[in-house]
PDB file of N, CA and C in Angstrom:
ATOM      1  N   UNK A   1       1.964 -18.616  -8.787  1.00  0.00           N
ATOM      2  CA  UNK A   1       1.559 -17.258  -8.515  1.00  0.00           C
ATOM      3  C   UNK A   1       0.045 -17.176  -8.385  1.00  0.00           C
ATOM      4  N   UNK A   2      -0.378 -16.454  -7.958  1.00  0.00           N
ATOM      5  CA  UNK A   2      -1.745 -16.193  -7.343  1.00  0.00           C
ATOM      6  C   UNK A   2      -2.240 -15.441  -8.469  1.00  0.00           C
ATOM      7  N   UNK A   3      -3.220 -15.338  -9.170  1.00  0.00           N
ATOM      8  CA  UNK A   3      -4.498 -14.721 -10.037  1.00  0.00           C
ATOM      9  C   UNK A   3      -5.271 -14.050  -9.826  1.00  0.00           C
ATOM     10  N   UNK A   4      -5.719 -13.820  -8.502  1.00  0.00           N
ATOM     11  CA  UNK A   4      -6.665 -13.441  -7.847  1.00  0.00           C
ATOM     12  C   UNK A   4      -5.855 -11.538  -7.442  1.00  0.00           C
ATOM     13  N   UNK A   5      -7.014 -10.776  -8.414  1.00  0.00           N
ATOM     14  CA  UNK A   5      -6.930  -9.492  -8.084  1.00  0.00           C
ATOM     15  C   UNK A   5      -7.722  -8.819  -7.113  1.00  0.00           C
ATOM     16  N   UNK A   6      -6.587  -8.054  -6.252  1.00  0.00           N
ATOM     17  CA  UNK A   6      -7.449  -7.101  -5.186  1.00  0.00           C
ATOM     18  C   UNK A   6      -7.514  -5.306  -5.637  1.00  0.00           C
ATOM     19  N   UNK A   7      -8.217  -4.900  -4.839  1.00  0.00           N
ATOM     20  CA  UNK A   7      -8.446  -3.438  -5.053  1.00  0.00           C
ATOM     21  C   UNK A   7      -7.853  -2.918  -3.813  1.00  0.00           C
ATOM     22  N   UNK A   8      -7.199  -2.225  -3.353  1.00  0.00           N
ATOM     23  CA  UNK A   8      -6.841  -1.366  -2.284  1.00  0.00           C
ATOM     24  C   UNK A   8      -7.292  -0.334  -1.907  1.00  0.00           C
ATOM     25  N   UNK A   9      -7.801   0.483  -1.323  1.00  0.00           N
ATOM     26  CA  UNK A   9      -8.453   1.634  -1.514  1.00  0.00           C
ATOM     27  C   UNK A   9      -8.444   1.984   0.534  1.00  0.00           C
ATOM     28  N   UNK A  10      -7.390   2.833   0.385  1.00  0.00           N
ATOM     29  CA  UNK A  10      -6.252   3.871   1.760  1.00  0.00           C
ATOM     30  C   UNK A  10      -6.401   4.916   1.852  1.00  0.00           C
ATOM     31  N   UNK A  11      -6.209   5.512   2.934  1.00  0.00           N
ATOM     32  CA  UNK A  11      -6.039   6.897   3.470  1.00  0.00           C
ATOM     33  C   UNK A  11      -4.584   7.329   3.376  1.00  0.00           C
ATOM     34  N   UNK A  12      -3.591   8.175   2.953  1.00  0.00           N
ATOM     35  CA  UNK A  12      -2.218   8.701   2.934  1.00  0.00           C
ATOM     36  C   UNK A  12      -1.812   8.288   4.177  1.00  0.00           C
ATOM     37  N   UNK A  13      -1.835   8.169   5.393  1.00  0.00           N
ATOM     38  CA  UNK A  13      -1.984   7.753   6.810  1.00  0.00           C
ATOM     39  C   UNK A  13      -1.491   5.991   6.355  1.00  0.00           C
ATOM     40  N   UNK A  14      -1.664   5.820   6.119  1.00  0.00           N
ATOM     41  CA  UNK A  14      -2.138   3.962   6.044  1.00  0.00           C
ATOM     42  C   UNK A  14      -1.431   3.836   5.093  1.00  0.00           C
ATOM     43  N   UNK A  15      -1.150   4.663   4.061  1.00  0.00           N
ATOM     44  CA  UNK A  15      -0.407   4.142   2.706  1.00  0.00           C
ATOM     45  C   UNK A  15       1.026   4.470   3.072  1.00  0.00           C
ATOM     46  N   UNK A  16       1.388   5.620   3.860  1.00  0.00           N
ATOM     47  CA  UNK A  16       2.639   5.964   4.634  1.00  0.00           C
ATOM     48  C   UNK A  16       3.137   4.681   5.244  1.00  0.00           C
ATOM     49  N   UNK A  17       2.516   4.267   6.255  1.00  0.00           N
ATOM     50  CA  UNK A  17       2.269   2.700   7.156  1.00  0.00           C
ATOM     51  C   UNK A  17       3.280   1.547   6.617  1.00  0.00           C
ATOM     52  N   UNK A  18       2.437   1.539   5.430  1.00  0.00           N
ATOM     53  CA  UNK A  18       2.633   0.272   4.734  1.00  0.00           C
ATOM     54  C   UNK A  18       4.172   0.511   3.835  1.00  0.00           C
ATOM     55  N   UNK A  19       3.847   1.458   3.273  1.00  0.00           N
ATOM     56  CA  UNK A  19       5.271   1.296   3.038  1.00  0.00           C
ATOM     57  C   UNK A  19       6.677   1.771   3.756  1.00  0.00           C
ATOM     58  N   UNK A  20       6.266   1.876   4.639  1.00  0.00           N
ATOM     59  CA  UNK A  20       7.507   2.512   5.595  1.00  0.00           C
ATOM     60  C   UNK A  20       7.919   0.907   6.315  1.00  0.00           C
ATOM     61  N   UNK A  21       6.564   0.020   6.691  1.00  0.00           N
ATOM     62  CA  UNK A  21       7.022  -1.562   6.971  1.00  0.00           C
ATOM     63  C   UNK A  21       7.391  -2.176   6.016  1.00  0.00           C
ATOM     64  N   UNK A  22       6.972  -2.155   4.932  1.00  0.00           N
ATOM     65  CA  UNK A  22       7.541  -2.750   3.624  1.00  0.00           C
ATOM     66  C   UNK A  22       9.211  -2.066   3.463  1.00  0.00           C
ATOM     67  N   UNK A  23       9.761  -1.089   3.423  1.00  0.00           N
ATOM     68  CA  UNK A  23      10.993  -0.772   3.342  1.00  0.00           C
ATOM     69  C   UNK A  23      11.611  -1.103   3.995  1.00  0.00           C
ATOM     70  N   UNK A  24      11.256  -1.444   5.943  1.00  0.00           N
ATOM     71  CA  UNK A  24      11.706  -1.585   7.121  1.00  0.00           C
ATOM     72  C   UNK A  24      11.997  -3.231   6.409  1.00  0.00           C
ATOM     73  N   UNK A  25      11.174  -4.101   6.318  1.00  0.00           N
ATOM     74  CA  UNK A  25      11.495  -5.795   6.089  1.00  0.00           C
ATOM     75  C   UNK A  25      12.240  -6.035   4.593  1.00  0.00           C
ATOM     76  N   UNK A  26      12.083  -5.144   4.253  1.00  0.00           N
ATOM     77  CA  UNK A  26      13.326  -5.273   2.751  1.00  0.00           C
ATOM     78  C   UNK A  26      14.789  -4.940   3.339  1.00  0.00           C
ATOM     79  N   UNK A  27      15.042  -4.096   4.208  1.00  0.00           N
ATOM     80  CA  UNK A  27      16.359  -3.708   4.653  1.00  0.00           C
ATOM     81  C   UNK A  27      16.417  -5.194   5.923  1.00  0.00           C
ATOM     82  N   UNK A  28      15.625  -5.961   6.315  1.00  0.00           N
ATOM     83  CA  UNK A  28      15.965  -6.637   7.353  1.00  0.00           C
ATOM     84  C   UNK A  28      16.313  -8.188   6.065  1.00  0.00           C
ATOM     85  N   UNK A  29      15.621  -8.394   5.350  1.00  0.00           N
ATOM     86  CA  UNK A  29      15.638  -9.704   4.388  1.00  0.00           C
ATOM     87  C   UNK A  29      16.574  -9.658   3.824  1.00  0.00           C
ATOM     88  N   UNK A  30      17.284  -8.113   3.243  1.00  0.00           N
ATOM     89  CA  UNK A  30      18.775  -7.984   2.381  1.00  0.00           C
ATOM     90  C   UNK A  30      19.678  -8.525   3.526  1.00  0.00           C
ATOM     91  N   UNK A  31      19.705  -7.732   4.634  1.00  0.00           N
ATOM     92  CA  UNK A  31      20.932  -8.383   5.842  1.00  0.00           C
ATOM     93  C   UNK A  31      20.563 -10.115   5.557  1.00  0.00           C
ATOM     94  N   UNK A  32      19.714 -10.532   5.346  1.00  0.00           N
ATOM     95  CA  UNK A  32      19.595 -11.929   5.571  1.00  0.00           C
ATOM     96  C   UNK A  32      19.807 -12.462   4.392  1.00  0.00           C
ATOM     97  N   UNK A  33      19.939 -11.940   3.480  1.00  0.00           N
ATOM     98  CA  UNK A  33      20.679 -12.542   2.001  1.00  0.00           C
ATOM     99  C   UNK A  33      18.853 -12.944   1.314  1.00  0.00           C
ATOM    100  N   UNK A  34      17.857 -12.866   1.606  1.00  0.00           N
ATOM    101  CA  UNK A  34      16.834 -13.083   0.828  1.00  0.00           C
ATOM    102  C   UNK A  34      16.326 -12.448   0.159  1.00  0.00           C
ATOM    103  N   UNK A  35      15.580 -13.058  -0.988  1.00  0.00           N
ATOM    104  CA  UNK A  35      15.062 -12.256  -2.291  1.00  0.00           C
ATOM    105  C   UNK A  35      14.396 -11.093  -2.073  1.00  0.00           C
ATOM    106  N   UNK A  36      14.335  -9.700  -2.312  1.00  0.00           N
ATOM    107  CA  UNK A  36      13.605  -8.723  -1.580  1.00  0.00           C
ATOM    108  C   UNK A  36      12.795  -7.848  -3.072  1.00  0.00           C
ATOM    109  N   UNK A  37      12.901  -8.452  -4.518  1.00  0.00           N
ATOM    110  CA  UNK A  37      12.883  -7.615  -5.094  1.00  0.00           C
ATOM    111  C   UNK A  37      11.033  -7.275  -5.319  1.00  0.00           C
ATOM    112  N   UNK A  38      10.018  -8.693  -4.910  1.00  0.00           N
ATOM    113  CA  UNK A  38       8.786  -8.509  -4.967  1.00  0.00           C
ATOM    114  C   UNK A  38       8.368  -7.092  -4.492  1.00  0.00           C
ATOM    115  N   UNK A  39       9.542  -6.925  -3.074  1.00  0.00           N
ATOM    116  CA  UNK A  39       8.713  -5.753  -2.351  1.00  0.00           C
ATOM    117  C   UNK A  39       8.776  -4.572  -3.361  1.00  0.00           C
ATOM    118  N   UNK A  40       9.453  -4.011  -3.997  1.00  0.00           N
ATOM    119  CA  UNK A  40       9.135  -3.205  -5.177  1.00  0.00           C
ATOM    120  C   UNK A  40       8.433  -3.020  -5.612  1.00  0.00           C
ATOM    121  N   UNK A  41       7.550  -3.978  -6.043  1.00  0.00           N
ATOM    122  CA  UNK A  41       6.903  -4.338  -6.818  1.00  0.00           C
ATOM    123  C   UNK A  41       5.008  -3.716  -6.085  1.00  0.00           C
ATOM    124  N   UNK A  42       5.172  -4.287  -4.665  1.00  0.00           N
ATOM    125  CA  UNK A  42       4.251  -3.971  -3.895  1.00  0.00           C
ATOM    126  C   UNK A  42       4.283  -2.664  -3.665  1.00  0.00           C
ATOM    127  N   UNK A  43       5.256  -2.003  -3.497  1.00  0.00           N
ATOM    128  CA  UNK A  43       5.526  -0.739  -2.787  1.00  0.00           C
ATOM    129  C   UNK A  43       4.754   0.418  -4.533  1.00  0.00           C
ATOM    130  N   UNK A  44       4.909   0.524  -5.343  1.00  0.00           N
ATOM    131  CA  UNK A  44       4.538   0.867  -6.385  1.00  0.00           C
ATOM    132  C   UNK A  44       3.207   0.222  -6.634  1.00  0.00           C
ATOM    133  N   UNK A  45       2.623  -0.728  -6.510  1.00  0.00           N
ATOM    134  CA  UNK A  45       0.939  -1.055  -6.163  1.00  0.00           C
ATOM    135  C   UNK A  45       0.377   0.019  -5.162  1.00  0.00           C
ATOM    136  N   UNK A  46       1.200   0.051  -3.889  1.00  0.00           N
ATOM    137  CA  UNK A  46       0.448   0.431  -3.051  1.00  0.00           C
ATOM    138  C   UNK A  46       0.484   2.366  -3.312  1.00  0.00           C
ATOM    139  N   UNK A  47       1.713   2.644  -3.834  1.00  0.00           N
ATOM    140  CA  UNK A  47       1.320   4.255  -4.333  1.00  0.00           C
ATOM    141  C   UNK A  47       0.473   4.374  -5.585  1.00  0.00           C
ATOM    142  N   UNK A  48      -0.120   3.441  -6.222  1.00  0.00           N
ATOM    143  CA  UNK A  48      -0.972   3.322  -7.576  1.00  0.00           C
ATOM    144  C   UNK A  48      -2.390   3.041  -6.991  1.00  0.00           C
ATOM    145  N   UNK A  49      -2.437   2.955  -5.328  1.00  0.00           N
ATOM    146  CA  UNK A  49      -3.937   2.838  -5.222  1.00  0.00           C
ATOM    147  C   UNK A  49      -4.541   3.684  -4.475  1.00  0.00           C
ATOM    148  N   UNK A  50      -6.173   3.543  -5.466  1.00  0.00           N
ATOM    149  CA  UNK A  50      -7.166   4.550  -5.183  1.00  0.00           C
ATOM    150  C   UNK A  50      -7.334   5.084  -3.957  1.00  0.00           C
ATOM    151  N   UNK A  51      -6.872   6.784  -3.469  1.00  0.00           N
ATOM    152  CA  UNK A  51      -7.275   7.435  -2.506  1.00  0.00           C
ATOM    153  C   UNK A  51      -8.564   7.388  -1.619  1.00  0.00           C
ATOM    154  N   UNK A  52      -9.150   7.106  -0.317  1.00  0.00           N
ATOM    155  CA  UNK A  52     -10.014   6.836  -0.474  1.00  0.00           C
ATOM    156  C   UNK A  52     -10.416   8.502   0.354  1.00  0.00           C
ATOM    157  N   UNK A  53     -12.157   8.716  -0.296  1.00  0.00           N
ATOM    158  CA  UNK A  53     -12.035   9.990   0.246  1.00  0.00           C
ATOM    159  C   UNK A  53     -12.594  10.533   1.315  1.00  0.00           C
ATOM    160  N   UNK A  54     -12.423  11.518   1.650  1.00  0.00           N
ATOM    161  CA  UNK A  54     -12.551  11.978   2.890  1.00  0.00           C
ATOM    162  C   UNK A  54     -14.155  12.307   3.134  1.00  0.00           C
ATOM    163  N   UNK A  55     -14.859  12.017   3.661  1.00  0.00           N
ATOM    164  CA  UNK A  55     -16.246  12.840   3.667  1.00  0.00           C
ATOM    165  C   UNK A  55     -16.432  13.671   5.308  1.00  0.00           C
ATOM    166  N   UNK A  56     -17.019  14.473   5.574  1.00  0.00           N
ATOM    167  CA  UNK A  56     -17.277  15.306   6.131  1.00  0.00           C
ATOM    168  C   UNK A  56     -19.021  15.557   6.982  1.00  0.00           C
ATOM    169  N   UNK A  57     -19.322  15.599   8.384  1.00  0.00           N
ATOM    170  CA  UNK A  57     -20.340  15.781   8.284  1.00  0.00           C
ATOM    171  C   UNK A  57     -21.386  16.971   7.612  1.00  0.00           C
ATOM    172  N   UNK A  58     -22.601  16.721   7.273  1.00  0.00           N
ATOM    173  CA  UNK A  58     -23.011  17.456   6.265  1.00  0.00           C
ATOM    174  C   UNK A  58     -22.937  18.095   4.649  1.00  0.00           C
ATOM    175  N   UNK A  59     -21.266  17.214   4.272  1.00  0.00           N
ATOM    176  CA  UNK A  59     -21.931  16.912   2.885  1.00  0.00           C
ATOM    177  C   UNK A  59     -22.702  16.325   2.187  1.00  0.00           C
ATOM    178  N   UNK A  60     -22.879  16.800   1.060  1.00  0.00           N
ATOM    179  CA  UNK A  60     -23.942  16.650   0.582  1.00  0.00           C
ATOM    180  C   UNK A  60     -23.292  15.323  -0.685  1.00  0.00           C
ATOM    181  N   UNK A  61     -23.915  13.851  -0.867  1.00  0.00           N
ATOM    182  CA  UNK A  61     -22.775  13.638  -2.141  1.00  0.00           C
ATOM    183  C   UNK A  61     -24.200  12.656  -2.554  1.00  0.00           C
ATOM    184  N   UNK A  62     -24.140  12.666  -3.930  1.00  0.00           N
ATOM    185  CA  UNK A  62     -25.296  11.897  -4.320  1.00  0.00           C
ATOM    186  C   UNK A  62     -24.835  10.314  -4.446  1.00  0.00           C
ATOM    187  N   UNK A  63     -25.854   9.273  -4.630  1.00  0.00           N
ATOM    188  CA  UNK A  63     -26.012   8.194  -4.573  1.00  0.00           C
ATOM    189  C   UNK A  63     -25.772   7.279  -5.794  1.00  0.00           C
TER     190      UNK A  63
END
């Protein structure tokens, strides 16, 4: 297993994305009899990560 931690940090747009392909290749790997349960696992990472936010021209946001 890999050690190495990442940070994710998505737009709702992109986090929709990902798990809508992640559900799509879990329903294609079950027809194929392969292990699918990691994707779970991912799919709950990827709703646990940091929103990233929206900025706007002319706000103001400090440094």
């Amino acid at each position: 297993m890999c050690k190495d931690k990442y940070v994710l940090i998505m737009d709702e747009d992109t986090q929709g994305l990902i798990i809508n392909a992640l559900l799509n290749l879990r329903d294609e790997k079950l027809k194929e009899g392969m292990d699918v349960g990691w994707i779970g696992d991912v799919i709950i990472d990827i709703c646990n990560a940091p929103k990233k936010k929206e900025r706007f021209l002319g706000d103001c946001h400090e440094r």
